[in-house]
Protein backbone atom coordinates (compact mmCIF):
# COMPACT_ATOMS: atom_id res chain seq x y z
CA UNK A 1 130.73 128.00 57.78
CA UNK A 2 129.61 126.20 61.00
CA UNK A 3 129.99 122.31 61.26
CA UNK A 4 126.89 120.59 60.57
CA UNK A 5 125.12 119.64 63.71
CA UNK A 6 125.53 115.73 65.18
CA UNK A 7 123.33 114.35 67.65
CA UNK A 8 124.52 112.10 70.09
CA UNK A 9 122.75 108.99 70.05
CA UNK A 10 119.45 108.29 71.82
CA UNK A 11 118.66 105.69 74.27
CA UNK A 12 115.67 104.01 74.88
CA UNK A 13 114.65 102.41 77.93
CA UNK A 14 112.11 98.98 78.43
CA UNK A 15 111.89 97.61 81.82
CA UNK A 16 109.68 95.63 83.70
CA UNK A 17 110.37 97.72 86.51
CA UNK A 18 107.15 99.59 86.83
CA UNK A 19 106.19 102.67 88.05
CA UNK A 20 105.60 102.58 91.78
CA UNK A 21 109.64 102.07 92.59
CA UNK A 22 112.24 104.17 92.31
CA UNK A 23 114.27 101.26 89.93
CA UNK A 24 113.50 102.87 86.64
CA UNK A 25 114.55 106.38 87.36
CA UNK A 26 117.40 105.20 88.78
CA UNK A 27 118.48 103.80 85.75
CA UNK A 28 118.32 107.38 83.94
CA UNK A 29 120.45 108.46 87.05
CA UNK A 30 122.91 106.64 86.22
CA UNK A 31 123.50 107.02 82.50
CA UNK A 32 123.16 111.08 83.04
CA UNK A 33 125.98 110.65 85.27
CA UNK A 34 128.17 109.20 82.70
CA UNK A 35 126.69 110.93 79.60
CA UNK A 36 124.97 114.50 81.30
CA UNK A 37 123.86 115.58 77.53
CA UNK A 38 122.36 112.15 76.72
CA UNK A 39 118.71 112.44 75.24
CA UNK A 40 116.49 109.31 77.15
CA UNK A 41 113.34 107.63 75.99
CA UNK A 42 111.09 105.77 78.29
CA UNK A 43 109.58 102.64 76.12
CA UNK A 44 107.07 101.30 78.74
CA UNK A 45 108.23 100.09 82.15
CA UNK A 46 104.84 98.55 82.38
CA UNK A 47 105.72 95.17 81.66
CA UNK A 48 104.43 92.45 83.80
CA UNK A 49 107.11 91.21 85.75
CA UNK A 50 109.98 88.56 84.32
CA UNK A 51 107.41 88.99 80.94
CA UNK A 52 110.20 88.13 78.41
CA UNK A 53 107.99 87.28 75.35
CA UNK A 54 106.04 90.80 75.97
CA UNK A 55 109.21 92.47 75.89
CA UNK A 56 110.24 90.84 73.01
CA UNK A 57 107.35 91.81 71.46
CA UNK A 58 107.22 95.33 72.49
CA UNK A 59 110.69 96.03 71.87
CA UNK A 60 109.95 94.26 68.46
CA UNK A 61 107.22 97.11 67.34
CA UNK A 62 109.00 100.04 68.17
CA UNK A 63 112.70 99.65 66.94
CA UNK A 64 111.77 100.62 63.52
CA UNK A 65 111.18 103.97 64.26
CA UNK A 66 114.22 105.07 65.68
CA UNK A 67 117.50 106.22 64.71
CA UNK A 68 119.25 103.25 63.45
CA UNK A 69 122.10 104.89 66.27
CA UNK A 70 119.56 104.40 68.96
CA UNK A 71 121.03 102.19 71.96
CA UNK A 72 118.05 100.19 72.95
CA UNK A 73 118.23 99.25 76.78
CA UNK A 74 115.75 96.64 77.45
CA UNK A 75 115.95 94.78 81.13
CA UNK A 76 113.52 92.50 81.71
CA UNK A 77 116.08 90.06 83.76
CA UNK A 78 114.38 86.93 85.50
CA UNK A 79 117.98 85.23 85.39
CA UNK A 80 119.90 88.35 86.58
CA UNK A 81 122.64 86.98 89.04
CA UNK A 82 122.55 83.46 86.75
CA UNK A 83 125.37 82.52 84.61
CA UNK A 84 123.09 84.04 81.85
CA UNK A 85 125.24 86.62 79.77
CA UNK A 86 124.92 90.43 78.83
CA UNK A 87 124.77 91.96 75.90
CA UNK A 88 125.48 94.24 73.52
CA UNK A 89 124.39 94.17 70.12
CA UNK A 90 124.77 95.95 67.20
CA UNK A 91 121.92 95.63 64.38
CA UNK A 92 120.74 97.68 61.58
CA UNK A 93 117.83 98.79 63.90
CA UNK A 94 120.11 99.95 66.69
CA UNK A 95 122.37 98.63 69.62
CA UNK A 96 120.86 96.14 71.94
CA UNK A 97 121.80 96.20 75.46
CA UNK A 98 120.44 93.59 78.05
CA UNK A 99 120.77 89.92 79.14
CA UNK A 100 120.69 86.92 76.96
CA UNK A 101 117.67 85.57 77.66
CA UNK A 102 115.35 85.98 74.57
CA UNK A 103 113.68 89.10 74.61
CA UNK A 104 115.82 90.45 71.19
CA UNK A 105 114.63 87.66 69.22
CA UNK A 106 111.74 89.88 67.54
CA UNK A 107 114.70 92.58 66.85
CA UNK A 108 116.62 89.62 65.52
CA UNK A 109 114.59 88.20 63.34
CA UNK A 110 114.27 91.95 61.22
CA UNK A 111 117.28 93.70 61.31
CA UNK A 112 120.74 92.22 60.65
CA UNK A 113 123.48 91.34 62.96
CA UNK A 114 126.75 92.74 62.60
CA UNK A 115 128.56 92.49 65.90
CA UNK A 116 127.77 91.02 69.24
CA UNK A 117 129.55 91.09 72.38
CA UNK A 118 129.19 89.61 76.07
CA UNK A 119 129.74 92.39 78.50
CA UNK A 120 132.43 90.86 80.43
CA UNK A 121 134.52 94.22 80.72
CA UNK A 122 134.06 95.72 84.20
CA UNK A 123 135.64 98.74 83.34
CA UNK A 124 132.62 100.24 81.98
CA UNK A 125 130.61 99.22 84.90
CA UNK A 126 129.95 100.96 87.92
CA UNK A 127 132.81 101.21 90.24
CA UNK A 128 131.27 99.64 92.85
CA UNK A 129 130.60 96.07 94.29
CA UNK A 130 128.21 94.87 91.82
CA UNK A 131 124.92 93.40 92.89
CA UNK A 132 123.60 89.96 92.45
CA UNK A 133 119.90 91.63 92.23
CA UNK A 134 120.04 94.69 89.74
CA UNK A 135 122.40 94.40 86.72
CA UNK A 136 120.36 97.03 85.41
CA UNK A 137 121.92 99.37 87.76
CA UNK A 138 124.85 98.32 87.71
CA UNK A 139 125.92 96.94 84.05
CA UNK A 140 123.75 97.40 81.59
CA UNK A 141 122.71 101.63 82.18
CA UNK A 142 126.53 102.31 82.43
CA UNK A 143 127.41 100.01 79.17
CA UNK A 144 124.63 102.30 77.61
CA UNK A 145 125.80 105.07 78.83
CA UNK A 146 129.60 104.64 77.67
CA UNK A 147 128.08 103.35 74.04
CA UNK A 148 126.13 106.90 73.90
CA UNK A 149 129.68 108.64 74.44
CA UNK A 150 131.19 106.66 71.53
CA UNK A 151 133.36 103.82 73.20
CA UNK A 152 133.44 101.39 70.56
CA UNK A 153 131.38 98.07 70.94
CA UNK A 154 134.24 95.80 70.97
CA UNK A 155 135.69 97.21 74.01
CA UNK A 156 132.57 96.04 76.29
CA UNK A 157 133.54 92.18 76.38
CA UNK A 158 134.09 89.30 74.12
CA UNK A 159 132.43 88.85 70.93
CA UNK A 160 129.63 86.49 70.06
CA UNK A 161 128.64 84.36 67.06
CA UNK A 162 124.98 86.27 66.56
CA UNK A 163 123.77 82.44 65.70
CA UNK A 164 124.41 81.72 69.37
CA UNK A 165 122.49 84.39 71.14
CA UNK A 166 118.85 82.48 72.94
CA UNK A 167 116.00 83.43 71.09
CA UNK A 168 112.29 82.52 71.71
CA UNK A 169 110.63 80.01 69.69
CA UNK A 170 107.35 79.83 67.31
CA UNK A 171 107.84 83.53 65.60
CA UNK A 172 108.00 82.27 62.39
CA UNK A 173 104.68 81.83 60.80
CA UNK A 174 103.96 78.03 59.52
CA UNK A 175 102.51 76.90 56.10
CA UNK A 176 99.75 74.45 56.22
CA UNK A 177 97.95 72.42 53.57
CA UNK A 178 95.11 75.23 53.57
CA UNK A 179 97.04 78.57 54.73
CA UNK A 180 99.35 79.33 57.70
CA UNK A 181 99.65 79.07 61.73
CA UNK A 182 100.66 81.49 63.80
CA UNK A 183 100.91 82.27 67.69
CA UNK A 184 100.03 85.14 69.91
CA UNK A 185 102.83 86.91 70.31
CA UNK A 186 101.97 90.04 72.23
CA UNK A 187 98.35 91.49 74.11
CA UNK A 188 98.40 95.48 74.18
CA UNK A 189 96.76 97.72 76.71
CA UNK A 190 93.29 97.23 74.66
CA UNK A 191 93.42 93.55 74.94
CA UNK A 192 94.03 93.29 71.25
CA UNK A 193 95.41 89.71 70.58
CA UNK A 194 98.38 89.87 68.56
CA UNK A 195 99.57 87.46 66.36
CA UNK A 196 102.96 86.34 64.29
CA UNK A 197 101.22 86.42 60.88
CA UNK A 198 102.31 89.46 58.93
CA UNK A 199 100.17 91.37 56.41
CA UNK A 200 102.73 90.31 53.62
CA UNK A 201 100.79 86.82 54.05
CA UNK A 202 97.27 87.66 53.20
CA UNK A 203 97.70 90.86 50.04
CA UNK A 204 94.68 90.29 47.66
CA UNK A 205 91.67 88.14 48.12
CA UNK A 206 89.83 87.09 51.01
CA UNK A 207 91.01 85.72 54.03
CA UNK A 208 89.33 83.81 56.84
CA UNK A 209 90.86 84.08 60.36
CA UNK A 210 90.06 80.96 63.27
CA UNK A 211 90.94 81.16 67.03
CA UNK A 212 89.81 79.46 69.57
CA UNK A 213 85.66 78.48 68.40
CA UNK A 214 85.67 82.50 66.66
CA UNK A 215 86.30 82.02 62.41
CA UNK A 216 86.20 85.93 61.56
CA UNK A 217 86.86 87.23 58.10
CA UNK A 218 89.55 89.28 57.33
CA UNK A 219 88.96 93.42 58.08
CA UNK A 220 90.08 96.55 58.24
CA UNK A 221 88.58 98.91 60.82
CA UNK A 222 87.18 98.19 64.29
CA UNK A 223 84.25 99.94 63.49
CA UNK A 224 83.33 97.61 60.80
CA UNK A 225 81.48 95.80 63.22
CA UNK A 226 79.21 96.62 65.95
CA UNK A 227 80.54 97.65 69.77
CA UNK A 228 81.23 94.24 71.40
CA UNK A 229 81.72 92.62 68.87
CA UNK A 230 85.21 90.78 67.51
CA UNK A 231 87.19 91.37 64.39
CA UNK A 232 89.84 90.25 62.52
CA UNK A 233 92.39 92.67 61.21
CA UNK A 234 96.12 94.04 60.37
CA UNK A 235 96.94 96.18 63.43
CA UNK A 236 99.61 99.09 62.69
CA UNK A 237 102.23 96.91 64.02
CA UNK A 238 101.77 95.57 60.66
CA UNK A 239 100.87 91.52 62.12
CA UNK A 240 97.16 90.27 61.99
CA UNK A 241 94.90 90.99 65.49
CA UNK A 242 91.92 89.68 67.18
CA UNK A 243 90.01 92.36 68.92
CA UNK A 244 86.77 93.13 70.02
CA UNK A 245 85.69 96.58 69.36
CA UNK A 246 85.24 98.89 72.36
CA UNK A 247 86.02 95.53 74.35
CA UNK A 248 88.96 93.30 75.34
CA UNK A 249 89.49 90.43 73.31
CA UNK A 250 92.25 89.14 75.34
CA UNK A 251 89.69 88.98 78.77
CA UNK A 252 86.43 87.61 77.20
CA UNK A 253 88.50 84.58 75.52
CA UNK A 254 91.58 84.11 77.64
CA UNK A 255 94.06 84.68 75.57
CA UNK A 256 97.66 83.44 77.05
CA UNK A 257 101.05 84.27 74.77
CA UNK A 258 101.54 81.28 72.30
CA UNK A 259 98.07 80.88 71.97
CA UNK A 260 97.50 79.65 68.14
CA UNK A 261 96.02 81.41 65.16
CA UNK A 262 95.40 79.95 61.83
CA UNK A 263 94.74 82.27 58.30
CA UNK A 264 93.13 80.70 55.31
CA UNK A 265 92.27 81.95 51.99
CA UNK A 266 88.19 82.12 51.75
């Protein structure tokens, strides 16, 4: 009887790298020279540039639906050459590799902790002079690399009490004396305005939505109202959304990240 069949673990990449350069593909270059069987998903490398709160909250959506063994490689680096750290993290959602700078806290705040390490442990970085510039290149694709092959997470650097790591602020919704508040946390390629207030806050009744001069009632299809027009509903990202059907709600009101939305019962 064969042995039943193990894959090795996937990794995922998120970069704000884009696609006219050659910097994201050289990332894959280097962890197929370290792990040549490794199985690679591209995320988005769309992100605007130095954009840490819309990789947070990209990286937040999409971690749910992986392999709980996925390595999660997510550089969106503004500080890279700083005294800012790199990581490696291991939650119940999968490892997170990248630099310290915020753009786990969405991961953070819904899967649990159970180790975290600086990587301070050249020898699973490239053997080369390592550049100020791109520590994507050359420290956090090899540490994802070696993690695919099995090298245990302890042996990439010191370890660090999870409390410690920077996270972003405002993604916890607030109570107020008539419902909660909540922030923009993410704008998609529609220009659907998303928020931090999750579906578990509004079950049952009816709800009344305000941003900006729009109050909107609660909904549940864009096509509820006509072409043009906005809405208020739960996206499939499971957190409430402002959009404008057929349209971009994000463009006609000028929505910026951290924007604020407030949810009321009717």
């Amino acid at each position: 009887m064969s042995a039943a069949f193990t894959p090795a673990p996937m990794i995922t990449l998120l970069t704000d790298f884009g696609y006219q350069d050659s910097y994201a593909g050289i990332l894959r270059g280097i962890i197929f020279q370290i792990n040549p069987t490794a199985t690679i998903i591209d995320l988005t490398h769309g992100i605007a540039p130095h954009d840490c709160h819309a990789a947070m909250f990209q990286l937040r959506q999409a971690t749910p639906y992986f392999n709980p063994q996925t390595i999660h490689l997510a550089v969106v680096d503004p500080g890279v050459g700083s005294s800012r750290r790199g990581l490696a993290i291991q939650t119940s959602q999968g490892v997170l590799v990248g630099p310290d700078n915020g753009i786990f806290t969405g991961v953070l705040h819904q899967a649990q902790v159970s180790q975290a390490v600086e990587l301070t442990n050249p020898d699973y970085w490239l053997p080369l002079e390592i550049s100020t510039t791109f520590h994507g290149r050359d420290i956090f694709a090899p540490v994802a690399a070696h993690l695919s092959l099995g090298v245990a997470l302890g042996s990439f650097g010191n370890p660090i009490d999870p409390a410690a790591l920077i996270r972003l602020p405002g993604l916890e919704p607030e109570q107020t004396s008539v419902g909660w508040r909540g922030i923009v946390q993410g704008i998609d390629h529609f220009g659907n305005v998303i928020s931090t207030l999750p579906k578990t806050l509004c079950q049952g009744g009816t709800w009344m939505v305000q941003y900006q001069a729009l109050t909107l009632p609660l909904m549940q299809i864009y096509s509820e109202v006509s072409p043009d027009q906005p809405i208020a509903l739960i996206g499939s990202h499971g957190w409430l959304e402002i959009a404008i059907n057929q349209g971009s709600a994000a463009q006609i009101y000028g929505t910026r990240l951290g924007d604020t939305i407030y949810l009321y019962p009717a």
